[in-house]
N, C-alpha and C. Protein backbone atom coordinates (compact mmCIF):
# COMPACT_ATOMS: atom_id res chain seq x y z
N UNK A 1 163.84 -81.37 45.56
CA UNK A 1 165.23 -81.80 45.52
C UNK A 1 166.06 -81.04 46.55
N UNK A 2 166.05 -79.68 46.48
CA UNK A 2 166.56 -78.66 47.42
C UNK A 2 166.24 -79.45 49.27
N UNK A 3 164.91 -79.13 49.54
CA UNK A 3 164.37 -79.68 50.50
C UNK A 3 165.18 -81.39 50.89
N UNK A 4 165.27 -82.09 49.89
CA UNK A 4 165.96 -82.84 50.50
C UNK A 4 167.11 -83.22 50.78
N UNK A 5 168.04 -82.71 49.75
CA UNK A 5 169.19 -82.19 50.31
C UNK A 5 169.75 -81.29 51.49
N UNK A 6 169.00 -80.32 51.96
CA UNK A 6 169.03 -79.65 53.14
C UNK A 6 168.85 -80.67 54.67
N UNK A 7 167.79 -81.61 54.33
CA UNK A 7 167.42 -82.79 55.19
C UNK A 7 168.88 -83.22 55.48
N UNK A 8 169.12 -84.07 54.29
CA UNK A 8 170.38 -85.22 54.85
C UNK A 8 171.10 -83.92 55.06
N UNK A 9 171.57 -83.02 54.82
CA UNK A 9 172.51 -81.89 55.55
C UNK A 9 172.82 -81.66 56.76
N UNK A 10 170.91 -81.64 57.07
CA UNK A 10 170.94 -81.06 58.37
C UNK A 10 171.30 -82.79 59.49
N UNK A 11 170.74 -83.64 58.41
CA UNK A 11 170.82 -85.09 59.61
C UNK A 11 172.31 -85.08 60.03
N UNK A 12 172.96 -85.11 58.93
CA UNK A 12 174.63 -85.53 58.46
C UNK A 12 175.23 -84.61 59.84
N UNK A 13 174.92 -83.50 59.58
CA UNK A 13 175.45 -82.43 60.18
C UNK A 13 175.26 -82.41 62.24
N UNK A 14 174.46 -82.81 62.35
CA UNK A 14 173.61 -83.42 63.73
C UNK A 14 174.50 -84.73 63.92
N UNK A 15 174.29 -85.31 63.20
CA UNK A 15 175.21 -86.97 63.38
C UNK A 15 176.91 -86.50 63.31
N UNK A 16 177.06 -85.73 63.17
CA UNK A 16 178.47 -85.72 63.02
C UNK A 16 178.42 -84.83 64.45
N UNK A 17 177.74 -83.60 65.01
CA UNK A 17 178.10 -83.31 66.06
C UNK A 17 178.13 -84.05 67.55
N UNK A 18 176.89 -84.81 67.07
CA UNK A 18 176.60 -86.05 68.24
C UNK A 18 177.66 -87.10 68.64
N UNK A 19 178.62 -87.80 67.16
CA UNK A 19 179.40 -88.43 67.15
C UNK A 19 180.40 -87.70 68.23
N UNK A 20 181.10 -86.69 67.58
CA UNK A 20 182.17 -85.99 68.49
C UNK A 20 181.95 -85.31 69.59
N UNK A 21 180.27 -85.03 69.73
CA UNK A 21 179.95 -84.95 71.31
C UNK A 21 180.10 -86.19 72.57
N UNK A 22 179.95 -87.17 71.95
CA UNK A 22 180.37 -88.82 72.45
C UNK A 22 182.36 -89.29 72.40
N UNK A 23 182.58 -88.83 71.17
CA UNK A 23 184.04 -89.76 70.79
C UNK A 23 185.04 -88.38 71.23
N UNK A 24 184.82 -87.37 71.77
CA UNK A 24 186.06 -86.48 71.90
C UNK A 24 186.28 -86.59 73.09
N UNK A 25 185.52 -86.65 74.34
CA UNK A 25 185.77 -87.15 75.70
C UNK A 25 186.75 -87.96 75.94
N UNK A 26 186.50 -89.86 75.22
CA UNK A 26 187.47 -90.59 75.33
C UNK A 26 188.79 -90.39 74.66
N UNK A 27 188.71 -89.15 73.43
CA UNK A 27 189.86 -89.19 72.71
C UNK A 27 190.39 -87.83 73.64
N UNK A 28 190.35 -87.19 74.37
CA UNK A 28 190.89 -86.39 75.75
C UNK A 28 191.15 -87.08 76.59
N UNK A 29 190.45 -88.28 76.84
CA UNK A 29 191.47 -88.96 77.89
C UNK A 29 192.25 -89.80 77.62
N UNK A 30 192.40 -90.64 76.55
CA UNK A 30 193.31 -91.24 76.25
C UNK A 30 194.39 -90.25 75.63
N UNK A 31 194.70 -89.32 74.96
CA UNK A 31 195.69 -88.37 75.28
C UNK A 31 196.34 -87.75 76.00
N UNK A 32 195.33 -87.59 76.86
CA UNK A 32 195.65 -87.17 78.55
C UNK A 32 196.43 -88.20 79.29
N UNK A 33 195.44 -88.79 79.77
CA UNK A 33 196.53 -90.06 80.49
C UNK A 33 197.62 -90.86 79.68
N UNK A 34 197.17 -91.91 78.66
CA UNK A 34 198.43 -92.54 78.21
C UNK A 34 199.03 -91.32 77.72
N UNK A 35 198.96 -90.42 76.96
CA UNK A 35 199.89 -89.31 76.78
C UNK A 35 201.25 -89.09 77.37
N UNK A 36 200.68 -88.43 78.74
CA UNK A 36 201.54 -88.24 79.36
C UNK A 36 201.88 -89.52 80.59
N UNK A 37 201.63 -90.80 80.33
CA UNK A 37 201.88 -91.87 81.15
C UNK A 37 202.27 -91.66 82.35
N UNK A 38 201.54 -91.60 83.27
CA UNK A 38 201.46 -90.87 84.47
C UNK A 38 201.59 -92.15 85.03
N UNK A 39 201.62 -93.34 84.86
CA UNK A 39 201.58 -94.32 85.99
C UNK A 39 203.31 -95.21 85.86
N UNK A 40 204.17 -94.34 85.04
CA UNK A 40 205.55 -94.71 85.26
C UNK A 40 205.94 -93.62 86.42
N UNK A 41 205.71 -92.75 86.91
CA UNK A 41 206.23 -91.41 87.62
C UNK A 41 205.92 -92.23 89.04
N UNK A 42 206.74 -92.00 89.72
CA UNK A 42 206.73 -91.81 91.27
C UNK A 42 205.65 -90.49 91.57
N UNK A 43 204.72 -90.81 92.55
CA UNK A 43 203.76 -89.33 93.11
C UNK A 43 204.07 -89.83 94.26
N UNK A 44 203.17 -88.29 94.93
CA UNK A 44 203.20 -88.37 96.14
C UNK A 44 201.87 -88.18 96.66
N UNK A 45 201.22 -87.86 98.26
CA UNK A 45 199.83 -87.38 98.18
C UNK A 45 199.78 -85.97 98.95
N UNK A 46 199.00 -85.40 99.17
CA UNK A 46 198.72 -83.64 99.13
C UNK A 46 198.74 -84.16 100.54
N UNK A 47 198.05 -85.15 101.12
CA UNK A 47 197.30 -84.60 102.42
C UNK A 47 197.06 -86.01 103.29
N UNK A 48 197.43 -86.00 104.83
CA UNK A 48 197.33 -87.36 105.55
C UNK A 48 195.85 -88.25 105.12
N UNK A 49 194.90 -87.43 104.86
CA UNK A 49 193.43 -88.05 104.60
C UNK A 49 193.88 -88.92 103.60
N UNK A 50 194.58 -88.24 102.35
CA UNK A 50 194.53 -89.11 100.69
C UNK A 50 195.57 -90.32 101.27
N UNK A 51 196.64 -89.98 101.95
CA UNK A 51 197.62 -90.93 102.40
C UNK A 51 196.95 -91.88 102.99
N UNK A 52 196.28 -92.28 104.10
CA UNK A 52 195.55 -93.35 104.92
C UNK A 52 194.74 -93.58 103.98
N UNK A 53 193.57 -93.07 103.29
CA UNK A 53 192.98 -93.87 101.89
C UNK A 53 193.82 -94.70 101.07
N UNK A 54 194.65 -94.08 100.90
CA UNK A 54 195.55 -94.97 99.59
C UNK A 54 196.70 -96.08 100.28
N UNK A 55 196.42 -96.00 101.58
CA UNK A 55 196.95 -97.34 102.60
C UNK A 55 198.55 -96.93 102.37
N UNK A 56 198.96 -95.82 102.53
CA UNK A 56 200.07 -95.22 102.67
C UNK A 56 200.90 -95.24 103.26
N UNK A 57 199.77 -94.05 104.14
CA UNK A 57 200.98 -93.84 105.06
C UNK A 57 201.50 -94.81 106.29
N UNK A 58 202.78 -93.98 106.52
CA UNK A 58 203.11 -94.65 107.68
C UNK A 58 203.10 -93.76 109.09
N UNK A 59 204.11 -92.28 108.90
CA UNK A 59 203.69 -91.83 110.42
C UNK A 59 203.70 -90.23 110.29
N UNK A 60 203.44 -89.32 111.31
CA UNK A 60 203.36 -87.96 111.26
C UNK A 60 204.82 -87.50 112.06
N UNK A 61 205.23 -86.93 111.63
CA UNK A 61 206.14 -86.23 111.71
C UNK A 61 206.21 -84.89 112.95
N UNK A 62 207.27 -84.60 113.62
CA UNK A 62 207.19 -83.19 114.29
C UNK A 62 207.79 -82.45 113.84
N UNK A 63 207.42 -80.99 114.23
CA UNK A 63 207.56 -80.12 113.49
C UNK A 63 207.66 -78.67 113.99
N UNK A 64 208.18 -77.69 113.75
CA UNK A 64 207.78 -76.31 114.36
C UNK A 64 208.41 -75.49 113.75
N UNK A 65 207.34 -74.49 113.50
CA UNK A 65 206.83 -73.21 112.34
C UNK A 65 207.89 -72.14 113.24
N UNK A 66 208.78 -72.11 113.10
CA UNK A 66 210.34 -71.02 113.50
C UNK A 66 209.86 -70.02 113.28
N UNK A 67 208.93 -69.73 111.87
CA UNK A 67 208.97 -67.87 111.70
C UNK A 67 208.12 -68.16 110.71
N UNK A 68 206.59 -68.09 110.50
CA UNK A 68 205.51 -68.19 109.52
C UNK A 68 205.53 -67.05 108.13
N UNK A 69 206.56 -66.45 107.75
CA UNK A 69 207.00 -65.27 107.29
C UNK A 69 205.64 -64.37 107.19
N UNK A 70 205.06 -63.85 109.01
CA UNK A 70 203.88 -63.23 108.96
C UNK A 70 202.53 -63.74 108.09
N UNK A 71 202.50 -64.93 107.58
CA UNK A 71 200.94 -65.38 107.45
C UNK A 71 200.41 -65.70 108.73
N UNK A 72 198.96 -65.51 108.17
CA UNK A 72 198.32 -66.04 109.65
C UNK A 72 197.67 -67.32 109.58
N UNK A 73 197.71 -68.40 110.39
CA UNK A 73 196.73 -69.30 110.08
C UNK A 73 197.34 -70.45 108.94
N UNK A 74 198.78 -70.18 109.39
CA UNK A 74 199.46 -71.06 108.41
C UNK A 74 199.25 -72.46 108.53
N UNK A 75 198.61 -73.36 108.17
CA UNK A 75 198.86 -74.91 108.53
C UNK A 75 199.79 -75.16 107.71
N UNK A 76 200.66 -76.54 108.52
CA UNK A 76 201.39 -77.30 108.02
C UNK A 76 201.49 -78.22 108.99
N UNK A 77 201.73 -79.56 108.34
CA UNK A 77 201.75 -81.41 108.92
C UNK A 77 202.42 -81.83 108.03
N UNK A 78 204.31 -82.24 108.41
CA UNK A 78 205.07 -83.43 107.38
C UNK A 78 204.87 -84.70 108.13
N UNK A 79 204.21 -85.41 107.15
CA UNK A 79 204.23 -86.97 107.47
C UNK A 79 205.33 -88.12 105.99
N UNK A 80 205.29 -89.08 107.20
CA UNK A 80 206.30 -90.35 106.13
C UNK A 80 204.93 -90.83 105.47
N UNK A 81 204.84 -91.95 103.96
CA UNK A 81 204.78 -92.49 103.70
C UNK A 81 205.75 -93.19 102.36
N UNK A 82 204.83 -94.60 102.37
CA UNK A 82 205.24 -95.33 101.40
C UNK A 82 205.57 -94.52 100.28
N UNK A 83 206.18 -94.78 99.37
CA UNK A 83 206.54 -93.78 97.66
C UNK A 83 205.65 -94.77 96.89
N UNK A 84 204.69 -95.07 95.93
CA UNK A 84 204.13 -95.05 95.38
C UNK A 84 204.01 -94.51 93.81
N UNK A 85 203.20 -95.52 92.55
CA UNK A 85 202.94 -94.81 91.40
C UNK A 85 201.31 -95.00 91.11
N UNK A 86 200.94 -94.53 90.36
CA UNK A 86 199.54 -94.38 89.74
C UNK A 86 199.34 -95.69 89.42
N UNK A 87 198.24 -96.69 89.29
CA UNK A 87 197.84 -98.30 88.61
C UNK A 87 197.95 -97.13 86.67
N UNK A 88 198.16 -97.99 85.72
CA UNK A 88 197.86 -97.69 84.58
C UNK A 88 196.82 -97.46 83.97
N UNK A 89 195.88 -97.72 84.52
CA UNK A 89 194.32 -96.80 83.76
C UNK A 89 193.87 -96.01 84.87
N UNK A 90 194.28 -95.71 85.78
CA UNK A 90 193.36 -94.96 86.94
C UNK A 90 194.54 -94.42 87.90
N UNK A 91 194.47 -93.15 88.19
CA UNK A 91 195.07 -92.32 89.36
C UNK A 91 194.47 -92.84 90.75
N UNK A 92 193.10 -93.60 90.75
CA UNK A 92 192.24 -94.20 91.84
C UNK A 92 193.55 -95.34 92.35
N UNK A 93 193.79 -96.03 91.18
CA UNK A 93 194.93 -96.85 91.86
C UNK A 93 195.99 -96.94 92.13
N UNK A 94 196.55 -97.58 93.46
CA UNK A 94 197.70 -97.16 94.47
C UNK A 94 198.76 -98.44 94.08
N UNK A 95 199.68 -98.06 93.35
CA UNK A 95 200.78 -99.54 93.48
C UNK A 95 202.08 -98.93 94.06
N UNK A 96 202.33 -99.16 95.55
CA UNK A 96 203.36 -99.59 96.24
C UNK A 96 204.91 -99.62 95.54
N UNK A 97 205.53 -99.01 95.76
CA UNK A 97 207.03 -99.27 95.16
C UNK A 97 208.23 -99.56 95.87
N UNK A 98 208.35 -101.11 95.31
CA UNK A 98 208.99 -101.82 96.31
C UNK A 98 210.24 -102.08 96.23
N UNK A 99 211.18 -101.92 94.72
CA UNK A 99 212.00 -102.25 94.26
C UNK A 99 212.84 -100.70 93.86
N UNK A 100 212.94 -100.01 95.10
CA UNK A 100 213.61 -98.51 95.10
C UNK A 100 214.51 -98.31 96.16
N UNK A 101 215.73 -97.64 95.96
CA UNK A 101 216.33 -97.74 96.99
C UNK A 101 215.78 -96.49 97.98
N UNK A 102 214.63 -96.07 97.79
CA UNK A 102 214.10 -94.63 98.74
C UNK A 102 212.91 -94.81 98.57
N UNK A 103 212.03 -95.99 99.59
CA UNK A 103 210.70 -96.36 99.51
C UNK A 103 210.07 -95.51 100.16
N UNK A 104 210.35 -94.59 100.90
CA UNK A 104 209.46 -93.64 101.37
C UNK A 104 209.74 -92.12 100.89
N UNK A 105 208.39 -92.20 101.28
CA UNK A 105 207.99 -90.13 100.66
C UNK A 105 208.54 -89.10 102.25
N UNK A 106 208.84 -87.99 101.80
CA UNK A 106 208.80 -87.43 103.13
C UNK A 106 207.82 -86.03 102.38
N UNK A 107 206.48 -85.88 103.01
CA UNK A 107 205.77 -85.16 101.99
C UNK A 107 205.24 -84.06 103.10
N UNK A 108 204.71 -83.16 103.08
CA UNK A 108 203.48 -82.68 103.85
C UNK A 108 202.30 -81.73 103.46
N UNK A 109 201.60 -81.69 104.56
CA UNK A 109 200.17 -81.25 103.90
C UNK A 109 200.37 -79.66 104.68
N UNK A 110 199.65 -78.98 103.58
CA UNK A 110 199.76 -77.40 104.46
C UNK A 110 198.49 -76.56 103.57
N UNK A 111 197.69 -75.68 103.69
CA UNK A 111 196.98 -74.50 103.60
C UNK A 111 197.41 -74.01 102.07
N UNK A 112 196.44 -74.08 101.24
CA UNK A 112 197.16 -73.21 99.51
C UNK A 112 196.56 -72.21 99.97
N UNK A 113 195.97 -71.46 100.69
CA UNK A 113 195.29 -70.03 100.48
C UNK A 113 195.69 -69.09 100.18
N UNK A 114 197.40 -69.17 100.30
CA UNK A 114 198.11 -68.33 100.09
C UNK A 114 198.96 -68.68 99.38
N UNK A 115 199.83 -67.22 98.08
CA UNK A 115 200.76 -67.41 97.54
C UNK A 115 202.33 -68.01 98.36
N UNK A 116 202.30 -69.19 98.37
CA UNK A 116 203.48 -68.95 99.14
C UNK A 116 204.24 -70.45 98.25
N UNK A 117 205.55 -70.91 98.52
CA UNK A 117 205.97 -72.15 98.01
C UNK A 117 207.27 -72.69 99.47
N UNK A 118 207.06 -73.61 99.68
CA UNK A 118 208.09 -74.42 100.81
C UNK A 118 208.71 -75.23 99.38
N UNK A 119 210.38 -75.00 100.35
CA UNK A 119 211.55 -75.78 99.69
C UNK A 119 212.86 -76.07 100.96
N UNK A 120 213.29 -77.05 100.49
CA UNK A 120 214.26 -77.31 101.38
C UNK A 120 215.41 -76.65 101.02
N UNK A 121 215.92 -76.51 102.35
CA UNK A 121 217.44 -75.29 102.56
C UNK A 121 218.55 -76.52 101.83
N UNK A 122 219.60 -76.25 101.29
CA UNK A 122 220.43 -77.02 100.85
C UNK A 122 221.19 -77.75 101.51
N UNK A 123 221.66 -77.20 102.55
CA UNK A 123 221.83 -78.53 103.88
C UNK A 123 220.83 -79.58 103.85
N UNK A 124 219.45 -79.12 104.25
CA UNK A 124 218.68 -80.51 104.32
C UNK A 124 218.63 -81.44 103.29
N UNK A 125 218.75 -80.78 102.03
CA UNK A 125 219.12 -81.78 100.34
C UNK A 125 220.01 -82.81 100.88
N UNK A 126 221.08 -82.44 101.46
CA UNK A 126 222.31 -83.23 101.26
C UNK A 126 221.70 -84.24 102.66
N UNK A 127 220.89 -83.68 103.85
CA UNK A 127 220.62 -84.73 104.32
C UNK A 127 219.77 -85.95 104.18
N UNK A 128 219.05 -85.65 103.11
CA UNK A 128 217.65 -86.41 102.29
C UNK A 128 218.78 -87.46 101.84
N UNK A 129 218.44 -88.70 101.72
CA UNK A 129 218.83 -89.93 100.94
C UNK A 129 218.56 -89.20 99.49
N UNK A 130 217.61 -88.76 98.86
CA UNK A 130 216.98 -88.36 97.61
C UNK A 130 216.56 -87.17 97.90
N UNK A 131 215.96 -86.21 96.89
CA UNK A 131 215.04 -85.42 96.49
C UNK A 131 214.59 -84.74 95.24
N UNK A 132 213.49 -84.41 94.96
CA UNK A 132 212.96 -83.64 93.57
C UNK A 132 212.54 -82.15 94.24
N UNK A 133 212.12 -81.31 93.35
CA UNK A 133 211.62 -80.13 93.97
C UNK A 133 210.12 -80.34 94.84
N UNK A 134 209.77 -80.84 95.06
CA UNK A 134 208.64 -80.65 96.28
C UNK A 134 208.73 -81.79 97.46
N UNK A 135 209.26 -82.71 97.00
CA UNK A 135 209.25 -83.86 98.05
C UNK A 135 210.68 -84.91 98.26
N UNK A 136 210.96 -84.90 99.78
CA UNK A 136 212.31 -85.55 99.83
C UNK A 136 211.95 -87.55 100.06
N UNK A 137 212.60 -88.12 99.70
CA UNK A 137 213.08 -89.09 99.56
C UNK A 137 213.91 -89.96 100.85
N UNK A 138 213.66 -91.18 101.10
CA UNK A 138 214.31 -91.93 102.48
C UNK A 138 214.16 -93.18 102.45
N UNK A 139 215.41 -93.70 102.70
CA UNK A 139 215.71 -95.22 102.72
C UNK A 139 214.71 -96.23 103.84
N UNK A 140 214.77 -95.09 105.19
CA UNK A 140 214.38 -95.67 106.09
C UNK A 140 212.62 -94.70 106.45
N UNK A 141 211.74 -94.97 107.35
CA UNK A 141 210.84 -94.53 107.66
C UNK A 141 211.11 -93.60 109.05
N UNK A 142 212.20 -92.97 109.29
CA UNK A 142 212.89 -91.97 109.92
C UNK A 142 213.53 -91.04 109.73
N UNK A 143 213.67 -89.81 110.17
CA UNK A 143 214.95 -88.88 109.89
C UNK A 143 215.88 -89.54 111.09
N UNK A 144 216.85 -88.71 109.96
CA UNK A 144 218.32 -89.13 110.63
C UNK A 144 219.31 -88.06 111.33
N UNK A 145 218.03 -86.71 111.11
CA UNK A 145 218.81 -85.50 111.62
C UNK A 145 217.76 -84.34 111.19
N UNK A 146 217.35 -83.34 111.76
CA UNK A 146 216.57 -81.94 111.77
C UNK A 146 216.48 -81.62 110.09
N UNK A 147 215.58 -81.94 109.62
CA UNK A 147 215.32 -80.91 108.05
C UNK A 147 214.36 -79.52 108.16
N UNK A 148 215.35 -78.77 107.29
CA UNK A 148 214.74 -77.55 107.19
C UNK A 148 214.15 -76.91 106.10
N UNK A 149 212.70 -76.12 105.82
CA UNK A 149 212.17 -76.24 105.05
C UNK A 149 212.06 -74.44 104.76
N UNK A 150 212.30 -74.04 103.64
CA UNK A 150 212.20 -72.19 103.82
C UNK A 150 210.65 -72.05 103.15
N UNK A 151 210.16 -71.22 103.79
CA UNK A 151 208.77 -70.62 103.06
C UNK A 151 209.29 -69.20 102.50
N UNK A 152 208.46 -69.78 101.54
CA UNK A 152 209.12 -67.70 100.23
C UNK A 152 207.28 -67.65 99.83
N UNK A 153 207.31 -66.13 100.10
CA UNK A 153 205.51 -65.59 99.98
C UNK A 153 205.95 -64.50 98.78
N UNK A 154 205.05 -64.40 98.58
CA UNK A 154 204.64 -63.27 97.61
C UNK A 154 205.76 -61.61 97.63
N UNK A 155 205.57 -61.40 98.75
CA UNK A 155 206.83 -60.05 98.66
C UNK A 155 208.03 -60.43 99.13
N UNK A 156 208.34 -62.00 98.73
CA UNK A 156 209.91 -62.21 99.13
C UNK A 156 210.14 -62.56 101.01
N UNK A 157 209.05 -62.42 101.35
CA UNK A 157 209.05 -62.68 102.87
C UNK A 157 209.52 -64.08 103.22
N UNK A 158 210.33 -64.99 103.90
CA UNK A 158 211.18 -65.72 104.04
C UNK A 158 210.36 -66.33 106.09
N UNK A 159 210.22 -67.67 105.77
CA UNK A 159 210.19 -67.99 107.36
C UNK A 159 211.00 -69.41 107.02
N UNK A 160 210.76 -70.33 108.28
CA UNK A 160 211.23 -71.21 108.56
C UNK A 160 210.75 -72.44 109.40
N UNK A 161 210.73 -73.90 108.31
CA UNK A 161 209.92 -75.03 109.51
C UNK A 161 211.36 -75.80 109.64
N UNK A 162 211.22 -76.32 111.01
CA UNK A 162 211.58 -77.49 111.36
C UNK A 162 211.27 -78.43 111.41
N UNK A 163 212.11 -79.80 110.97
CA UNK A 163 211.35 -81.04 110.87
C UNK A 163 211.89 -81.79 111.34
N UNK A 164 211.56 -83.43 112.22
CA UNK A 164 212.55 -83.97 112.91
C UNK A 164 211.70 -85.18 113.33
C-alpha cells in the first residue's frame, strides 16, 4: 500500500513539475508582453543596422564630437528615421506611424562601453518639434537648426555633440 502510494506521489509530483516546466514559459510571456503592452508605445531603434532592417530609416545625420569628455574611442552616428510601434505579438514587427504629428525619430547609435548618458541641452528641447528623455521628435525629415547633445560620464565629466 505504502509502495504505492509513494508511486502515484512520485508520478503526480514529476507531472506536475513537467507541466510547469512547459506552461510557465508561455505564462512569462504573456505577462511580459501583453502586460506591459509594448505595441501601443512609440520605440525607437539602437542602431542604423536595426533601422534599415526594420525599413526605417531615412538618412544619417552630421555631426561633431566638440569635446568627448576625455573617453577614448567614443562612437557616435545621429540618424532620421520613420517613428514607429512594435506589431502586437512580436517586437520582430515594424508598424509605421502614420497618423502623428512627429513621424520621425531623431535617434542615434553610439558605443555602451562606457558609463556615460547623452541628453539634449534645453535650447535644443525647445528646438525639437517633440521630445522624451532619449529621443527627439520631427515633423519634417530635417533639422531646422544645430542640436546639441551633452555627454555626462561617470565623474561628472561633461562634453559636447553637434548635430545638424
Amino acid at each position: 500500500m505504502i509502495k504505492r502510494v509513494f508511486k502515484y506521489l512520485i508520478i503526480g509530483t514529476i507531472s506536475v513539475l513537467f507541466f510547469v516546466y512547459l506552461f510557465l514559459p508561455f505564462v512569462s510571456n504573456y505577462a511580459g508582453w501583453y502586460g506591459y503592452s509594448k505595441w501601443k508605445y512609440r520605440t525607437a531603434t539602437d542602431n542604423i543596422q536595426e533601422s534599415k532592417n526594420r525599413y526605417v530609416f531615412v538618412k544619417q545625420l552630421n555631426y561633431k564630437i566638440v569635446d568627448s569628455a576625455g573617453y577614448k574611442n567614443f562612437h557616435f552616428t545621429p540618424y532620421f528615421e520613420k517613428g514607429f510601434k512594435y506589431g502586437k505579438h512580436s517586437s520582430e514587427d515594424t508598424r509605421i506611424i502614420h497618423n502623428s504629428a512627429y513621424p520621425y525619430n531623431i535617434c542615434y547609435e553610439r558605443n555602451l562601453n562606457e558609463s556615460i548618458t547623452l541628453r539634449f541641452t534645453e535650447d535644443s528641447v525647445k528646438k525639437l518639434d517633440s521630445s522624451d528623455a532619449v529621443w527627439g521628435y520631427s515633423k519634417t525629415p530635417y533639422l531646422k537648426d544645430t542640436l546639441t547633445l551633452i555627454i555626462e560620464g561617470r565623474h561628472k565629466h561633461t562634453g559636447l555633440i553637434k548635430i545638424w
